[in-house]
PDB file of N, CA and C in Angstrom:
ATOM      1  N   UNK A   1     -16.777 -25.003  -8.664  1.00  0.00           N
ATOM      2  CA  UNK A   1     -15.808 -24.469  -7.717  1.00  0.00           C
ATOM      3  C   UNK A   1     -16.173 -24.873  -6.292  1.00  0.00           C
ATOM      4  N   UNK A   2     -17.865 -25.018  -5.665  1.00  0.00           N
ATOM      5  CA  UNK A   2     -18.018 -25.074  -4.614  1.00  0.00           C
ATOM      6  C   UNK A   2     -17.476 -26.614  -3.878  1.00  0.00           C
ATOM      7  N   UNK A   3     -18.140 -27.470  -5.234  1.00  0.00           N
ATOM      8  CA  UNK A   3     -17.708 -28.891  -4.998  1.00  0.00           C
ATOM      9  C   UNK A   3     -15.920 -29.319  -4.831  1.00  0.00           C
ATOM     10  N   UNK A   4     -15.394 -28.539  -5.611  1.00  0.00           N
ATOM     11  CA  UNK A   4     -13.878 -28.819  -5.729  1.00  0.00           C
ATOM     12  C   UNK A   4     -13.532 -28.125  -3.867  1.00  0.00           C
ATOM     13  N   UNK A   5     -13.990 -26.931  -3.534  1.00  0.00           N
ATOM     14  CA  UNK A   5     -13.555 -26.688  -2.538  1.00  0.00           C
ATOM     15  C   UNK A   5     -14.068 -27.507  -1.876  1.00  0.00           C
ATOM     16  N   UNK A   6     -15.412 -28.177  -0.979  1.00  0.00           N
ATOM     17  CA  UNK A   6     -15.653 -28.824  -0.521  1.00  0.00           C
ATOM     18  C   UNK A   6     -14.759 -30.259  -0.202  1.00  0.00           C
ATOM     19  N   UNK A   7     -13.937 -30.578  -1.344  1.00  0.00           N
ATOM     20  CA  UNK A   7     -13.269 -31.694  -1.272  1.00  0.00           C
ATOM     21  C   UNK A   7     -12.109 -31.320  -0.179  1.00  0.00           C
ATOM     22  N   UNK A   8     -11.758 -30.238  -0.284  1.00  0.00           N
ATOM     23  CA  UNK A   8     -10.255 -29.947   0.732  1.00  0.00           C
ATOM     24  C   UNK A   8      -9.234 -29.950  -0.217  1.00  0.00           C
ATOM     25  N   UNK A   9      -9.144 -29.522  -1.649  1.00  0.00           N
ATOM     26  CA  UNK A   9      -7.753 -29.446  -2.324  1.00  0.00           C
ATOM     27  C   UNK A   9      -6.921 -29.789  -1.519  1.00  0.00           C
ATOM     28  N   UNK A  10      -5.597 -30.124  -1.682  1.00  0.00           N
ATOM     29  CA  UNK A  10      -4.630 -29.470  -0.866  1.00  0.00           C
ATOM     30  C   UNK A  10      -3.402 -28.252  -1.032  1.00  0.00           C
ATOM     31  N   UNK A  11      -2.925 -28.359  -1.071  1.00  0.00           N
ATOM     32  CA  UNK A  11      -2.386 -26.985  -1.624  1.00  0.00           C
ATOM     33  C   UNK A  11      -1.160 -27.441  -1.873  1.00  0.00           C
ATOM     34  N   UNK A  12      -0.427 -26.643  -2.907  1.00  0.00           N
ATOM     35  CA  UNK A  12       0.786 -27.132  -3.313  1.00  0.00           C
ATOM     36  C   UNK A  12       1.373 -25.680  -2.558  1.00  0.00           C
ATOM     37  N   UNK A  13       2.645 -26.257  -2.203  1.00  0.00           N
ATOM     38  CA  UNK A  13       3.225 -24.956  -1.358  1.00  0.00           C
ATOM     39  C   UNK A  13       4.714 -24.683  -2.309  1.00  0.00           C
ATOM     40  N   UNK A  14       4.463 -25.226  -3.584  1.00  0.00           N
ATOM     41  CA  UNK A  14       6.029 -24.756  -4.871  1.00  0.00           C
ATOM     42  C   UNK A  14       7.033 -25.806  -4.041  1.00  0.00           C
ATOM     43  N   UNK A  15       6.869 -26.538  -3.692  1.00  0.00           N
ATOM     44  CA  UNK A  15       8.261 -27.354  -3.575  1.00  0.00           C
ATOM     45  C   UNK A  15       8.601 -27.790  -4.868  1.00  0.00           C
ATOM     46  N   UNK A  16      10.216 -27.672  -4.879  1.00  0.00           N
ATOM     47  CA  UNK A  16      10.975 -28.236  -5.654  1.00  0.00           C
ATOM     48  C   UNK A  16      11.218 -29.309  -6.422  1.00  0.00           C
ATOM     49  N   UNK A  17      10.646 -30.328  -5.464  1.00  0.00           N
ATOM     50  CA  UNK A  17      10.826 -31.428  -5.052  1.00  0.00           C
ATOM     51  C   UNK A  17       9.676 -32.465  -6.163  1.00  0.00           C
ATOM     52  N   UNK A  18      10.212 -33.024  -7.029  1.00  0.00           N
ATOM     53  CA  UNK A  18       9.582 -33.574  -8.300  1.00  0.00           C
ATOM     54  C   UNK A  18       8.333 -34.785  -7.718  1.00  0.00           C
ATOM     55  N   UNK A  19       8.977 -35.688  -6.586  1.00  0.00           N
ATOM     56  CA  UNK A  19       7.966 -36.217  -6.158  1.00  0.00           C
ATOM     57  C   UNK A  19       6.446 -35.616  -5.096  1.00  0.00           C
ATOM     58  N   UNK A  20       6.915 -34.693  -4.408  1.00  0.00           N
ATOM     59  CA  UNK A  20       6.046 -34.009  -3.710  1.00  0.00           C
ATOM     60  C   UNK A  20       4.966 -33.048  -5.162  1.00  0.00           C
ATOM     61  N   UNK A  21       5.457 -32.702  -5.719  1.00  0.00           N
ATOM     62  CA  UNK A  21       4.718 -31.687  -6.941  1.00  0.00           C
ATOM     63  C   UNK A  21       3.625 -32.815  -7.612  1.00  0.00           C
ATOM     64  N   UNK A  22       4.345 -34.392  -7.944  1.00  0.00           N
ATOM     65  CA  UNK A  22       3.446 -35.223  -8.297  1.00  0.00           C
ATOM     66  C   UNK A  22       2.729 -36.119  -7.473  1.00  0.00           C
ATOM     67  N   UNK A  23       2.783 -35.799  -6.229  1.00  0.00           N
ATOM     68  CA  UNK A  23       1.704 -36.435  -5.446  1.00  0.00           C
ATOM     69  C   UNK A  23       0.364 -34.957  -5.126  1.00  0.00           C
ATOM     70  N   UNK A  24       1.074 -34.036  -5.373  1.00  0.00           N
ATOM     71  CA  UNK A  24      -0.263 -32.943  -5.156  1.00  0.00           C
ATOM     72  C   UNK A  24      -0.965 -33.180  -6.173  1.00  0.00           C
ATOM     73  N   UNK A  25      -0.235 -32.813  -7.874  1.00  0.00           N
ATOM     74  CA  UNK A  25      -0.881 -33.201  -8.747  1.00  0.00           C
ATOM     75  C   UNK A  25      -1.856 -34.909  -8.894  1.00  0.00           C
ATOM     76  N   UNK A  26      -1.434 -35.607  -7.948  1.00  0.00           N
ATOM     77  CA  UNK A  26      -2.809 -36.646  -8.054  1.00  0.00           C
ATOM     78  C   UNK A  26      -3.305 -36.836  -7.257  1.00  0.00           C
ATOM     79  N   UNK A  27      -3.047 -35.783  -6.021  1.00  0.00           N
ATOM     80  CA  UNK A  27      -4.754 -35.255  -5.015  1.00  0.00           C
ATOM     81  C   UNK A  27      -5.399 -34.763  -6.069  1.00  0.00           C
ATOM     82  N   UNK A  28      -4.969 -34.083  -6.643  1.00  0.00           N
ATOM     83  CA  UNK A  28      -6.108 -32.982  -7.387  1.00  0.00           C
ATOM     84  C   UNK A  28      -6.814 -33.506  -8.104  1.00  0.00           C
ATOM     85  N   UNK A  29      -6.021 -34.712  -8.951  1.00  0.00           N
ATOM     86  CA  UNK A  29      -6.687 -35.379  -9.913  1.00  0.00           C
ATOM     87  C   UNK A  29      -7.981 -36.604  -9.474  1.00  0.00           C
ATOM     88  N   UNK A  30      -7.429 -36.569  -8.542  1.00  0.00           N
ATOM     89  CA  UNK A  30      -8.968 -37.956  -7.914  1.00  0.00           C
ATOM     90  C   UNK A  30      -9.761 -36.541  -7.315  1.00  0.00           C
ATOM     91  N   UNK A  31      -9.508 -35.747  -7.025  1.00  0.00           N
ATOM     92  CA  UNK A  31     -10.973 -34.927  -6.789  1.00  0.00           C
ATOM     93  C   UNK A  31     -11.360 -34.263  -7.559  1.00  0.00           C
ATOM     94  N   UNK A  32     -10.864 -34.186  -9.063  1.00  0.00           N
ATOM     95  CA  UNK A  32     -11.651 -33.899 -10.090  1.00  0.00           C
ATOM     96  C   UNK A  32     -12.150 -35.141 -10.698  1.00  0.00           C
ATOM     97  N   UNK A  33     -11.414 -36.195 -10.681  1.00  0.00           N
ATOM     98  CA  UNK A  33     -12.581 -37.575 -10.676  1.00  0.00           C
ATOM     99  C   UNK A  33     -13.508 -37.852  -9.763  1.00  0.00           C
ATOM    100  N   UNK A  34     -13.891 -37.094  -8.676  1.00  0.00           N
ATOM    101  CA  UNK A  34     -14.366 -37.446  -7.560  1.00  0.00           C
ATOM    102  C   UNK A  34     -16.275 -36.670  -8.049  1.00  0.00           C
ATOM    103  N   UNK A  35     -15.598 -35.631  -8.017  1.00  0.00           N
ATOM    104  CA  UNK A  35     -16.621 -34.533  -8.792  1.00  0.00           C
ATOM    105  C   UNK A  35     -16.730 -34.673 -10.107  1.00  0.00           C
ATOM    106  N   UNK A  36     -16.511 -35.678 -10.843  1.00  0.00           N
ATOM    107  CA  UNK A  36     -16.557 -35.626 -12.443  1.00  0.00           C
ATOM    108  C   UNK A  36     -16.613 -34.005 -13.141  1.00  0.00           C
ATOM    109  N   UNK A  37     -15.384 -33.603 -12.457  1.00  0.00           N
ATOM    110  CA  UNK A  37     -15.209 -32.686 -13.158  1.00  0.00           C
ATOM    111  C   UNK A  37     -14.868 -32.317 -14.742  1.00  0.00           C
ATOM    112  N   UNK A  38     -15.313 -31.481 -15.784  1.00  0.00           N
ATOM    113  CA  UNK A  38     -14.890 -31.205 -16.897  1.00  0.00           C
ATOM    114  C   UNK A  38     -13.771 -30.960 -16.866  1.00  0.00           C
ATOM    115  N   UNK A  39     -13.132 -31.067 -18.398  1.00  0.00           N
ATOM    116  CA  UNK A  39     -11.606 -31.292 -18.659  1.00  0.00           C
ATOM    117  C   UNK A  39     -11.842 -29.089 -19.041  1.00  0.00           C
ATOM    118  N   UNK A  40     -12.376 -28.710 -19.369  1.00  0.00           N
ATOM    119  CA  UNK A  40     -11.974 -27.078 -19.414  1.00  0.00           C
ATOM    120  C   UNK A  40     -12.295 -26.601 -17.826  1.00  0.00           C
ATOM    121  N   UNK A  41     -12.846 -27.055 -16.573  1.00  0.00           N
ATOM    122  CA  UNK A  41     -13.133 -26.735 -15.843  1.00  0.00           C
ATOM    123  C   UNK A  41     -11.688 -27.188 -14.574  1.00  0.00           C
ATOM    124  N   UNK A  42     -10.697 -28.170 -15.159  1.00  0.00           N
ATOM    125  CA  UNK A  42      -9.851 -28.732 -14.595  1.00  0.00           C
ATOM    126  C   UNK A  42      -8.827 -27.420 -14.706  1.00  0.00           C
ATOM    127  N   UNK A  43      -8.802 -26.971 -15.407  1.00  0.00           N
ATOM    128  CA  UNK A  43      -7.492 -25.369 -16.221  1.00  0.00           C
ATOM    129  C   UNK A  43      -7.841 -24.643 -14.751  1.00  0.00           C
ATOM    130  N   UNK A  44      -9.275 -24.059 -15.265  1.00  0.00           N
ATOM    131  CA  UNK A  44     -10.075 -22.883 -13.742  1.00  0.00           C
ATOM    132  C   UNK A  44      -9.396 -23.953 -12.356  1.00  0.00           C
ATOM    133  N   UNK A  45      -9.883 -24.001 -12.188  1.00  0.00           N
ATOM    134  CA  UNK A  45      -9.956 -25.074 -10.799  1.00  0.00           C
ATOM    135  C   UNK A  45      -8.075 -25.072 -10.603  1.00  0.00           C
ATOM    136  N   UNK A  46      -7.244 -25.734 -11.472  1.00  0.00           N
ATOM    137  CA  UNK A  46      -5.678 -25.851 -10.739  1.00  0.00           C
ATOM    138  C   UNK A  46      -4.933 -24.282 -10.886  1.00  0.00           C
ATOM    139  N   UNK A  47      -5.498 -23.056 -11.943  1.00  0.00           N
ATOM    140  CA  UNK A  47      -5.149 -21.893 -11.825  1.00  0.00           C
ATOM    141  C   UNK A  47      -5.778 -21.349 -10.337  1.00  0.00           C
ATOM    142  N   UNK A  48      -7.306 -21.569 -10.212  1.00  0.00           N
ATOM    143  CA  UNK A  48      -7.214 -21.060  -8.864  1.00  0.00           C
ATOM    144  C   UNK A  48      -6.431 -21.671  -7.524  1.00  0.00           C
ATOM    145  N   UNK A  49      -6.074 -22.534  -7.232  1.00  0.00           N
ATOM    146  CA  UNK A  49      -5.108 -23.387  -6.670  1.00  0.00           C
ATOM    147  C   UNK A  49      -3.535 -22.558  -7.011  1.00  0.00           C
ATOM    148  N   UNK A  50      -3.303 -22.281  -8.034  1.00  0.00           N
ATOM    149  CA  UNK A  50      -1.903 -21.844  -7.847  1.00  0.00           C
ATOM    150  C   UNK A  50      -1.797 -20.433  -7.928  1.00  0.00           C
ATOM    151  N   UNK A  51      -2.975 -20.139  -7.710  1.00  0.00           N
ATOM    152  CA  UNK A  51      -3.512 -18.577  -7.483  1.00  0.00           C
ATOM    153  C   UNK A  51      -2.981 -18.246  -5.806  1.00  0.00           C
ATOM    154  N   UNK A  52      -4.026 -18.849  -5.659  1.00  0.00           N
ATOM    155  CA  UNK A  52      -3.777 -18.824  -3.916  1.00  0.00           C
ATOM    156  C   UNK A  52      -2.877 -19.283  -2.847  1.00  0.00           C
ATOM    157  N   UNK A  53      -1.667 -20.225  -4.095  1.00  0.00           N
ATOM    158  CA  UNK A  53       0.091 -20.334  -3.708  1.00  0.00           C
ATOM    159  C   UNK A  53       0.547 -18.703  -4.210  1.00  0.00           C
ATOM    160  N   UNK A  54       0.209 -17.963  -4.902  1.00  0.00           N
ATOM    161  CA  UNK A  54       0.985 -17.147  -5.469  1.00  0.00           C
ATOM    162  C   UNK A  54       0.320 -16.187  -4.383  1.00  0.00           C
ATOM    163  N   UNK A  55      -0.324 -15.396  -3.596  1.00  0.00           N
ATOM    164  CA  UNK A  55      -0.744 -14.904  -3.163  1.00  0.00           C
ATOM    165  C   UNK A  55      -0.372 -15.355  -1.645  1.00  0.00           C
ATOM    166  N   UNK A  56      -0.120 -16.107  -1.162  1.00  0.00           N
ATOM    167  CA  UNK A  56       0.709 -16.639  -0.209  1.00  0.00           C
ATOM    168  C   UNK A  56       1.764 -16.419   0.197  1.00  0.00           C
ATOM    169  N   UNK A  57       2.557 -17.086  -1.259  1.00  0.00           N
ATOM    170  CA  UNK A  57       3.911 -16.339  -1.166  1.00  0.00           C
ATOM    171  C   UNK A  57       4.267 -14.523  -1.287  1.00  0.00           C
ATOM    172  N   UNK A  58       3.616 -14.028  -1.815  1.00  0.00           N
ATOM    173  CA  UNK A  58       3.369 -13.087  -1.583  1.00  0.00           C
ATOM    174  C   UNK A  58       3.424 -12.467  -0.398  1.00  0.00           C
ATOM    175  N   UNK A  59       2.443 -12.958   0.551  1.00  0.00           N
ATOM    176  CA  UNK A  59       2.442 -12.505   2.214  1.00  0.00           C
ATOM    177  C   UNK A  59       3.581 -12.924   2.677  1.00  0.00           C
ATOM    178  N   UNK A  60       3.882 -14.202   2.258  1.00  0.00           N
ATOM    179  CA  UNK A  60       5.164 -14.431   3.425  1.00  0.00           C
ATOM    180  C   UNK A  60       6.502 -13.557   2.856  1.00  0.00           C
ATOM    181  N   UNK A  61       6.312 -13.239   1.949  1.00  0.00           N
ATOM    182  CA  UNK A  61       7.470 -12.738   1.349  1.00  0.00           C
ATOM    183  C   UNK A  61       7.371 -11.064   1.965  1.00  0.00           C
ATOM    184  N   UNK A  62       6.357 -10.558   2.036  1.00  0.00           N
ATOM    185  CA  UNK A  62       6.159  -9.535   2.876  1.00  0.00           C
ATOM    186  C   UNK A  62       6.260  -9.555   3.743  1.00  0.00           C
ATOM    187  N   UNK A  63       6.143 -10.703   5.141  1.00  0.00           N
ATOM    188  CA  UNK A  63       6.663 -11.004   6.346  1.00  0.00           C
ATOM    189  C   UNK A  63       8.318 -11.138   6.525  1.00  0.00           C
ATOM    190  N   UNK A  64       8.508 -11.289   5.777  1.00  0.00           N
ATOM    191  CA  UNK A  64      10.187 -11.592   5.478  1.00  0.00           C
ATOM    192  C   UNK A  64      11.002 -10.703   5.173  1.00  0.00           C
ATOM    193  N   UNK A  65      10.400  -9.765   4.617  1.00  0.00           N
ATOM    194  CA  UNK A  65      11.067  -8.377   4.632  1.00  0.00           C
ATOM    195  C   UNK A  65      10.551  -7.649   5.738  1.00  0.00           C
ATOM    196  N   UNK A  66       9.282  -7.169   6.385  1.00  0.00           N
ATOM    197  CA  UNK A  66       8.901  -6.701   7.654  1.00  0.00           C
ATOM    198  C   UNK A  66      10.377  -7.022   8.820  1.00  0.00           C
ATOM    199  N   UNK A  67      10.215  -8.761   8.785  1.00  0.00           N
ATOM    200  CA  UNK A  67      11.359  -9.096   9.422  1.00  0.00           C
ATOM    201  C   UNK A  67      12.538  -8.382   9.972  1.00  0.00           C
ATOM    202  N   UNK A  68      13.232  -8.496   8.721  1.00  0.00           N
ATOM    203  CA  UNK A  68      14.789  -8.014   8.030  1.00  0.00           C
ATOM    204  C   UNK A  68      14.336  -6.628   8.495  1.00  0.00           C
ATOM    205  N   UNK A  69      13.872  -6.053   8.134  1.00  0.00           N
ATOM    206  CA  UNK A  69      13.917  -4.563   8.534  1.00  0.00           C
ATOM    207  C   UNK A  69      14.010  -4.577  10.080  1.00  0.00           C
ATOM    208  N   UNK A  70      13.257  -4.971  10.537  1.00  0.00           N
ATOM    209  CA  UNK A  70      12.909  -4.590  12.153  1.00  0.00           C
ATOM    210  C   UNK A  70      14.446  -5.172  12.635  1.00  0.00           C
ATOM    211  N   UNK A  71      15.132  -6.560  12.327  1.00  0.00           N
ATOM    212  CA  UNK A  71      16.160  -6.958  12.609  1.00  0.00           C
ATOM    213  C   UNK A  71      17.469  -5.898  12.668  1.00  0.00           C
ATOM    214  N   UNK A  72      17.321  -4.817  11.254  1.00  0.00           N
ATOM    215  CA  UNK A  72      18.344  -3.805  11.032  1.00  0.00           C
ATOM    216  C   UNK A  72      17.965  -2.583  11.933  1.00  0.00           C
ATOM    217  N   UNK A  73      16.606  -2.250  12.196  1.00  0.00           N
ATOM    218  CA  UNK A  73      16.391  -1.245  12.454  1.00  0.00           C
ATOM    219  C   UNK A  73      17.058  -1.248  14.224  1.00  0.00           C
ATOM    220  N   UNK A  74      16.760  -2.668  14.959  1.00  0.00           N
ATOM    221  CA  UNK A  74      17.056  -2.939  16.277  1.00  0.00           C
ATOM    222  C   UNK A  74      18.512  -3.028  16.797  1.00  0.00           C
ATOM    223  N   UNK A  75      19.358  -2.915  15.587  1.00  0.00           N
ATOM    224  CA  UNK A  75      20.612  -2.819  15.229  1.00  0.00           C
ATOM    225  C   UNK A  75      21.250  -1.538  15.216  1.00  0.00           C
ATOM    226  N   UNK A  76      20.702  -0.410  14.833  1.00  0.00           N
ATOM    227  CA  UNK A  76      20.970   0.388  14.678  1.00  0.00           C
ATOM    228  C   UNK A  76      21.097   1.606  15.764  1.00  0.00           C
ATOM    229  N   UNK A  77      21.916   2.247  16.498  1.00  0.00           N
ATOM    230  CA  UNK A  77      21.993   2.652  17.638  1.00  0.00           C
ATOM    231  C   UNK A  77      20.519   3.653  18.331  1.00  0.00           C
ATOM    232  N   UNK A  78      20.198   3.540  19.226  1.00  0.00           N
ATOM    233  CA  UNK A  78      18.852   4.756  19.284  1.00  0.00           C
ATOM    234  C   UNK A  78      19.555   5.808  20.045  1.00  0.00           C
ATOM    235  N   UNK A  79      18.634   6.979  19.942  1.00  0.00           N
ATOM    236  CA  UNK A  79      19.535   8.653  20.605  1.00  0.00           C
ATOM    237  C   UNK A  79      19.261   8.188  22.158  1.00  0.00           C
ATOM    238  N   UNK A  80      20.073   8.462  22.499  1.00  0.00           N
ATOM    239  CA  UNK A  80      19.760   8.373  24.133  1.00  0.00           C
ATOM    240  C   UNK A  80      18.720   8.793  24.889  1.00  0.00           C
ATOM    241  N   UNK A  81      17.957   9.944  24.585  1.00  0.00           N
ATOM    242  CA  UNK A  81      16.608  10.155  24.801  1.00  0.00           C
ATOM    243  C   UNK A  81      15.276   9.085  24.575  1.00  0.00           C
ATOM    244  N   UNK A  82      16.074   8.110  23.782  1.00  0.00           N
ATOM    245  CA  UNK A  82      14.746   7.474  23.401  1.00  0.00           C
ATOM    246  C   UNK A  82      14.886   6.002  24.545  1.00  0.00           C
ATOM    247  N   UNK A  83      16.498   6.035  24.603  1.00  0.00           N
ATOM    248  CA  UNK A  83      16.993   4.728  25.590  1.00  0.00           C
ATOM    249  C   UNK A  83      16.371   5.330  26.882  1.00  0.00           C
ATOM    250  N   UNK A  84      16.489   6.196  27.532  1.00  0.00           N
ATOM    251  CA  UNK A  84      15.771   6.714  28.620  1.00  0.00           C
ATOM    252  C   UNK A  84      14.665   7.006  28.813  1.00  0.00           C
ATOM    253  N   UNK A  85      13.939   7.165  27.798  1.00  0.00           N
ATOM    254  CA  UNK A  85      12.093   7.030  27.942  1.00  0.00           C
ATOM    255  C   UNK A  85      11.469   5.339  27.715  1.00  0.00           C
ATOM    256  N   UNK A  86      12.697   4.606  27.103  1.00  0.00           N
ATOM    257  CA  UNK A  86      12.362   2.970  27.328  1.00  0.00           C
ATOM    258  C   UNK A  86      12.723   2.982  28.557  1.00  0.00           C
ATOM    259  N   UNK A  87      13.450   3.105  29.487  1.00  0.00           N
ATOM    260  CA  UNK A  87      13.919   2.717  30.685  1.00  0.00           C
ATOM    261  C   UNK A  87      12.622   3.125  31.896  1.00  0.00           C
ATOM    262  N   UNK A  88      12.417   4.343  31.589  1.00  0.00           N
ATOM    263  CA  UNK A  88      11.165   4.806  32.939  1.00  0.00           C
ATOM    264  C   UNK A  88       9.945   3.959  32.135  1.00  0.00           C
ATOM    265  N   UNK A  89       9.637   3.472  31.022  1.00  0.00           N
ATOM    266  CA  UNK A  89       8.175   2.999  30.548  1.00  0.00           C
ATOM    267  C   UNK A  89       8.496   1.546  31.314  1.00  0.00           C
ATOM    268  N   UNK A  90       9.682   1.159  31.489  1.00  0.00           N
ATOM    269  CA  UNK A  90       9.782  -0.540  31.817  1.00  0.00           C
ATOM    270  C   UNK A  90      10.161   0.079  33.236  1.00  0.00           C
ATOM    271  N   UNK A  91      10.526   1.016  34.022  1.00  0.00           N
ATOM    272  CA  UNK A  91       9.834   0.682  35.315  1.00  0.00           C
ATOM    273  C   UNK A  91       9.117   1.010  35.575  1.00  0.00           C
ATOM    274  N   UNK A  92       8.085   1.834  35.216  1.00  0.00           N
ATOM    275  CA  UNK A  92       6.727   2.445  35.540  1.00  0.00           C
ATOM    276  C   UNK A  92       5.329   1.621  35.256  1.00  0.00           C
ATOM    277  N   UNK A  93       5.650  -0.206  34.113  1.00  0.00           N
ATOM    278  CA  UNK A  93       4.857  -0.825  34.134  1.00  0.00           C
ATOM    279  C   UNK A  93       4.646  -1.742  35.400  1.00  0.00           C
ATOM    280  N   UNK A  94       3.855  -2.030  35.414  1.00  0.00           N
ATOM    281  CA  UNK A  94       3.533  -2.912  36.637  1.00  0.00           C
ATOM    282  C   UNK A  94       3.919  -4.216  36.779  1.00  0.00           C
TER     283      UNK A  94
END
């Protein structure tokens, strides 16, 4: 694992895209020729790789809803008490 990281994988980011998927797949593959890596050690090694796409997407997909919310929430009218305690905080900053 240390050697495979050392190389700089690169990361596949799930594109669609049939030629981009097979040029990641033969980064990966010259740096498991690089490291004469084992053929059961090649499975470990591209699961952790699409481990850490899945866990990615994950975050961004949680950024993306954070988003959307804050977008609706800024949308949504505030009580006037709250418009008037924004108003004295933005002239009372410096």
């Amino acid at each position: 694992m240390e050697q495979f990281k050392r190389m700089s994988p690169p990361s596949f980011k799930g594109e669609s895209d049939l030629l981009l998927a097979e040029s990641w797949m033969r980064e990966i593959e010259k740096i498991f020729w690089a490291i004469r890596c084992a053929e059961d050690d090649k499975v470990t090694l591209a699961t952790y790789m699409l481990q850490a796409l899945s866990a990615a997407c994950r975050q961004e997909g949680e950024m993306e809803q954070y988003l959307e919310e804050k977008k609706a929430s800024e949308k949504r009218p505030a009580a006037l008490f709250q418009r008037q305690e924004r108003k004295k905080a933005a002239h009372q900053s410096p």
